[in-house]
N, C-alpha and C. Protein backbone atom coordinates (compact mmCIF):
# COMPACT_ATOMS: atom_id res chain seq x y z
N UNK A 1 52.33 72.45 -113.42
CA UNK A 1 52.00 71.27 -112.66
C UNK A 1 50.64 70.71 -113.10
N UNK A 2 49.82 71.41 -113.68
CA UNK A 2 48.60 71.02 -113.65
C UNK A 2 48.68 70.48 -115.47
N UNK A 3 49.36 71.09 -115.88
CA UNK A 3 49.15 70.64 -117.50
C UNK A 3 50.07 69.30 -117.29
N UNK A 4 50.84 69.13 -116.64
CA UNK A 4 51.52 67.26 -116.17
C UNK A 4 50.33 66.57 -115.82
N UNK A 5 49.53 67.11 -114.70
CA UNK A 5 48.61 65.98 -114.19
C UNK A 5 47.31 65.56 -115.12
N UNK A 6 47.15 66.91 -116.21
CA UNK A 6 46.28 67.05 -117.19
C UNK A 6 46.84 65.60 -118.03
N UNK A 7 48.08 65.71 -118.31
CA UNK A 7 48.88 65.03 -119.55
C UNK A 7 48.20 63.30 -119.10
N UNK A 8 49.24 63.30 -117.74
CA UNK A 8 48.84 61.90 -116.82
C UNK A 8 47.80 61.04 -117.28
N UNK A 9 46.43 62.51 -116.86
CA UNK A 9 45.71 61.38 -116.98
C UNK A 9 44.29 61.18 -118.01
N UNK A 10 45.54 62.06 -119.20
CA UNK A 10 45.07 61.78 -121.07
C UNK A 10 45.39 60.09 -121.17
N UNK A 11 46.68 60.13 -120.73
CA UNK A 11 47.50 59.08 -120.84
C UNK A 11 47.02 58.06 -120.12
N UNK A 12 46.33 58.08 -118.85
CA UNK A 12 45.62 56.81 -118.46
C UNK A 12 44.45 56.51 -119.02
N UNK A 13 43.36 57.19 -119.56
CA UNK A 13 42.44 56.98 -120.19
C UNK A 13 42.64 56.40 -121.81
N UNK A 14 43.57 57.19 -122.50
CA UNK A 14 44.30 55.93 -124.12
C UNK A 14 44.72 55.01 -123.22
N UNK A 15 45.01 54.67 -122.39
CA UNK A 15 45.50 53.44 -122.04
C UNK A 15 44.58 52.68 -121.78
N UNK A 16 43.65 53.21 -120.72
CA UNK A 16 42.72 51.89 -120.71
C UNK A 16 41.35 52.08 -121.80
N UNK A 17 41.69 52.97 -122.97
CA UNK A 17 40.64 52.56 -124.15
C UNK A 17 41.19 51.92 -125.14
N UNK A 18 42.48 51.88 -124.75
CA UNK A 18 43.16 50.46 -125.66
C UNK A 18 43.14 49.21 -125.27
N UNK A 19 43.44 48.86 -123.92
CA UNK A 19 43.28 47.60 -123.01
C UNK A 19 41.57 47.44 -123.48
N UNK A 20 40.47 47.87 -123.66
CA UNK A 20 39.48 47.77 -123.84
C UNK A 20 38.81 46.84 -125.46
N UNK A 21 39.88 47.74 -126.10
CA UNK A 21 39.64 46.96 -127.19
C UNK A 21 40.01 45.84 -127.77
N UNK A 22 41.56 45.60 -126.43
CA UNK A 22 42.00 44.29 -127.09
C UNK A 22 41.60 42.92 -126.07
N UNK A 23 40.79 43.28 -125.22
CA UNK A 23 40.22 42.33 -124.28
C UNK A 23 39.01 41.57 -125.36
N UNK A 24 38.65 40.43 -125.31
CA UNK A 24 37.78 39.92 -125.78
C UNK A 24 36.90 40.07 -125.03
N UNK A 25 35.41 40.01 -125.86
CA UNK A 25 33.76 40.41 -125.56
C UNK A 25 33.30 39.13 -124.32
N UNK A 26 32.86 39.74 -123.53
CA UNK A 26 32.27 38.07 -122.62
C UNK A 26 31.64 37.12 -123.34
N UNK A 27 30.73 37.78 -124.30
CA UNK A 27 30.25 36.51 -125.19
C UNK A 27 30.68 35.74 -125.92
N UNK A 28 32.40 36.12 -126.22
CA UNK A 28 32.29 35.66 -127.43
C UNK A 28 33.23 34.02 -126.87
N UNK A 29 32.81 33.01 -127.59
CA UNK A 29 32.89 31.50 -127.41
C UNK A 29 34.83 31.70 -127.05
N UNK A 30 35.43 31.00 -126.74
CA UNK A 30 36.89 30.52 -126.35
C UNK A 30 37.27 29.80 -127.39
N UNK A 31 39.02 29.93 -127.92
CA UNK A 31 39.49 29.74 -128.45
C UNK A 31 39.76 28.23 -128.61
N UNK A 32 39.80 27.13 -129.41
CA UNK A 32 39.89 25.77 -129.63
C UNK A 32 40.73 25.36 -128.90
N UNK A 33 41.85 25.79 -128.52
CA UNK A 33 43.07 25.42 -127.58
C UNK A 33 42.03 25.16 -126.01
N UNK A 34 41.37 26.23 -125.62
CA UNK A 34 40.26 26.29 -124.39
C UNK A 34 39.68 25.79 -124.61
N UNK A 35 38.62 25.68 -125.63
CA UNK A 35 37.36 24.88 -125.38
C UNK A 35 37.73 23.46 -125.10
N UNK A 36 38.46 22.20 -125.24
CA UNK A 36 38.97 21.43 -125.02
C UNK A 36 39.17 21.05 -123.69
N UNK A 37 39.59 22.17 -123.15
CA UNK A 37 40.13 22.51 -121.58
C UNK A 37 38.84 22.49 -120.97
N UNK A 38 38.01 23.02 -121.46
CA UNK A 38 36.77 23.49 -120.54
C UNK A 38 35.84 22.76 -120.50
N UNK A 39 35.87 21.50 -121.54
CA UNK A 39 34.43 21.18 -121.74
C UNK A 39 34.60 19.40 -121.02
N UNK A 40 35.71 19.53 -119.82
CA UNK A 40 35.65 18.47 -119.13
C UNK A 40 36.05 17.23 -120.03
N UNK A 41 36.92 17.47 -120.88
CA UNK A 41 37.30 16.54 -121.17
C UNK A 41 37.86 15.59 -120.15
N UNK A 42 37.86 14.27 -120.01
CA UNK A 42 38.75 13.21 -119.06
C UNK A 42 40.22 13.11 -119.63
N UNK A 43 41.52 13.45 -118.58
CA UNK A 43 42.45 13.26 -118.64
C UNK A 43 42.96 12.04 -118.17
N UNK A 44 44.08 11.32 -119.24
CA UNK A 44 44.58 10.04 -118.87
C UNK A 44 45.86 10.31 -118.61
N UNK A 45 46.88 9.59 -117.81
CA UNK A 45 47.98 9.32 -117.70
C UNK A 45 48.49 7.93 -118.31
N UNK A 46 49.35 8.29 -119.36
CA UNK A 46 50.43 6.91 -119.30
C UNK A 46 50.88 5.98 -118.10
N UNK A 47 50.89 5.33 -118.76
CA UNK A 47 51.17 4.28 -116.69
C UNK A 47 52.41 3.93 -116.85
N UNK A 48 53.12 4.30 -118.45
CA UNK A 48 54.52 3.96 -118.92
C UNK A 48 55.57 5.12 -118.44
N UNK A 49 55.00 6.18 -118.79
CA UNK A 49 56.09 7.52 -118.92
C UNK A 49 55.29 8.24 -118.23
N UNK A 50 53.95 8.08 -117.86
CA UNK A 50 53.54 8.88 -116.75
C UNK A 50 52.87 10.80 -117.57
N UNK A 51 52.73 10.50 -119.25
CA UNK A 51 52.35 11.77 -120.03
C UNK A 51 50.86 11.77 -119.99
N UNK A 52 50.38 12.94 -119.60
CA UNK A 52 48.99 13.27 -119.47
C UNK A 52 48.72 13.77 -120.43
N UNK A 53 47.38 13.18 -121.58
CA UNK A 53 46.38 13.44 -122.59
C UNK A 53 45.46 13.05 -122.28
N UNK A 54 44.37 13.68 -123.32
CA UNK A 54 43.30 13.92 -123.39
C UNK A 54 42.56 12.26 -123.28
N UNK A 55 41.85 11.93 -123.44
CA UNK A 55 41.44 10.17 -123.68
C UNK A 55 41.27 10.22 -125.21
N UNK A 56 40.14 10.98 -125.59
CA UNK A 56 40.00 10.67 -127.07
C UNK A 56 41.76 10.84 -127.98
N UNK A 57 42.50 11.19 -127.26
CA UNK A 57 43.97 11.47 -128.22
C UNK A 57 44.71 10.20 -127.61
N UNK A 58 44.34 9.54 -127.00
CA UNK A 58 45.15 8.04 -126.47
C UNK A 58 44.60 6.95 -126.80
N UNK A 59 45.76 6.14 -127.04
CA UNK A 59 46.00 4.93 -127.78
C UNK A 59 45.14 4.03 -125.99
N UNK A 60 44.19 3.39 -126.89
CA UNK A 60 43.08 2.70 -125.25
C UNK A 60 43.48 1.26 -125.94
N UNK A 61 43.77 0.63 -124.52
CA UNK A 61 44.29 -1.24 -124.49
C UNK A 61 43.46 -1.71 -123.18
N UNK A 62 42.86 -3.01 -123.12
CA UNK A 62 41.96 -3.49 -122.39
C UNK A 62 43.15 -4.68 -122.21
N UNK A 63 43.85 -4.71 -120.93
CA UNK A 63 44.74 -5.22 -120.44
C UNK A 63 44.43 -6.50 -119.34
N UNK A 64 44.24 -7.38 -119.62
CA UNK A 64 43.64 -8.65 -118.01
C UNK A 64 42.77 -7.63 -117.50
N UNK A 65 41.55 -7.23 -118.43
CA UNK A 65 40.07 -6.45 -117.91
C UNK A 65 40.45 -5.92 -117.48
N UNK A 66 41.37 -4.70 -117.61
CA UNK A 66 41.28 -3.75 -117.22
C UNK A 66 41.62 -2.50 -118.26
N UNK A 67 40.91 -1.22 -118.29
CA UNK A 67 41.28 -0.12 -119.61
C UNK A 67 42.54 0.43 -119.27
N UNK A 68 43.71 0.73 -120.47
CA UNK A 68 44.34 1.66 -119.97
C UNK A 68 45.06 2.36 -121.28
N UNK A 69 45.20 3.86 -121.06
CA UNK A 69 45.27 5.01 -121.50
C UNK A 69 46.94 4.95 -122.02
N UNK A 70 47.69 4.97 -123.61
CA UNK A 70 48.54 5.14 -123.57
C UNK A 70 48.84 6.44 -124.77
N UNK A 71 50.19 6.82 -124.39
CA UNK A 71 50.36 8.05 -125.34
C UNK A 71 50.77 7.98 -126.57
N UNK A 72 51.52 6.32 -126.91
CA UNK A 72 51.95 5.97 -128.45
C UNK A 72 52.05 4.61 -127.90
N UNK A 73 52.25 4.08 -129.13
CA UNK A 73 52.39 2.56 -129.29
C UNK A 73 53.34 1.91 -128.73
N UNK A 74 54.82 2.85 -128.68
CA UNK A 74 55.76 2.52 -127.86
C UNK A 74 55.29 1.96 -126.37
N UNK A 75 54.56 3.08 -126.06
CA UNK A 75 54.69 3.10 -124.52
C UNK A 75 53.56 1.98 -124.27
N UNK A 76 52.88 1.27 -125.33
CA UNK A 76 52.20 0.50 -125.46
C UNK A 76 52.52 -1.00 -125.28
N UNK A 77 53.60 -1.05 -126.19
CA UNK A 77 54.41 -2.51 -126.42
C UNK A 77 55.43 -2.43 -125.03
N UNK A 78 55.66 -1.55 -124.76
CA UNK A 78 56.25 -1.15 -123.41
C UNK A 78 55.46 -1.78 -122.17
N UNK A 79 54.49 -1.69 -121.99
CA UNK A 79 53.55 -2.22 -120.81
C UNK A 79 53.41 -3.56 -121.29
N UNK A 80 53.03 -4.15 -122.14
CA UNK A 80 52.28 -5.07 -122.43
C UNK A 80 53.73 -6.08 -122.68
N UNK A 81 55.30 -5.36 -122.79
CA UNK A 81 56.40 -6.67 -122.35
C UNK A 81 56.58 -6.14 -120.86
N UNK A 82 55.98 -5.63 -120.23
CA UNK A 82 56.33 -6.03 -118.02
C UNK A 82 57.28 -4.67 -118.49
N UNK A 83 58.13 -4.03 -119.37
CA UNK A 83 58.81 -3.13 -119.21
C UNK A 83 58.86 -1.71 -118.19
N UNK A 84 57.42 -1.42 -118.11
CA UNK A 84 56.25 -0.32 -117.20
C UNK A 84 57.71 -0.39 -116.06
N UNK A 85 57.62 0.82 -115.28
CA UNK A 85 57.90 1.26 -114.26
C UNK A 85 56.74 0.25 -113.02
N UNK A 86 55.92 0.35 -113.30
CA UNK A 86 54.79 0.24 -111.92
C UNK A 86 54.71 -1.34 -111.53
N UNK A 87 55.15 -1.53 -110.33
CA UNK A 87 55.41 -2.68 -109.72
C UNK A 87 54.75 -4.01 -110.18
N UNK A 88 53.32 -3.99 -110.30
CA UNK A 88 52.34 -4.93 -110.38
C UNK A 88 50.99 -4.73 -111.28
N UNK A 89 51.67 -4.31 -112.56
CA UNK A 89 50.34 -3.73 -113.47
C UNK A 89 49.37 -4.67 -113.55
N UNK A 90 47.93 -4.55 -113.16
CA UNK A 90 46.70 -4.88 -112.88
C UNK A 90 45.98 -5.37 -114.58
């Protein structure tokens, strides 16, 4: 009984000195996919299809003074013939 509980808890300790090594360091900076995420970028919505990106990755149109955020050109020429879903685009 005791060489089981011995075994146990060989076996929990390789376990968590492996979980150890594959955890990343607190210091070390976040992966490009995250940093993006983190650094407050402003998110836009299409006002066409309603797809959320980044601003700097959207197609920007200054519409009767007003800015707006699109995800391709489609959804571009899309607003700008009344096509839009949204009742009364501004």
């Amino acid at each position: 009984m005791i060489k089981l509980l011995l075994l146990i808890l060989l076996g929990f300790v390789l376990y968590s000195f492996f979980l150890s090594l594959t955890r990343p360091a607190p210091g070390v900076p976040p992966k490009n996919n995250q940093k993006k995420q983190m650094t407050g970028e402003p998110i836009e919505e299409d006002p066409v299809c309603g797809t959320c990106l980044p601003r700097n990755e959207a197609i920007k149109a200054r519409i009767r003074g007003s800015d707006y955020y699109f995800c391709s050109k489609t959804c571009l020429d899309r607003f700008r013939d009344g096509d839009n879903n949204s009742p009364n685009p501004e």
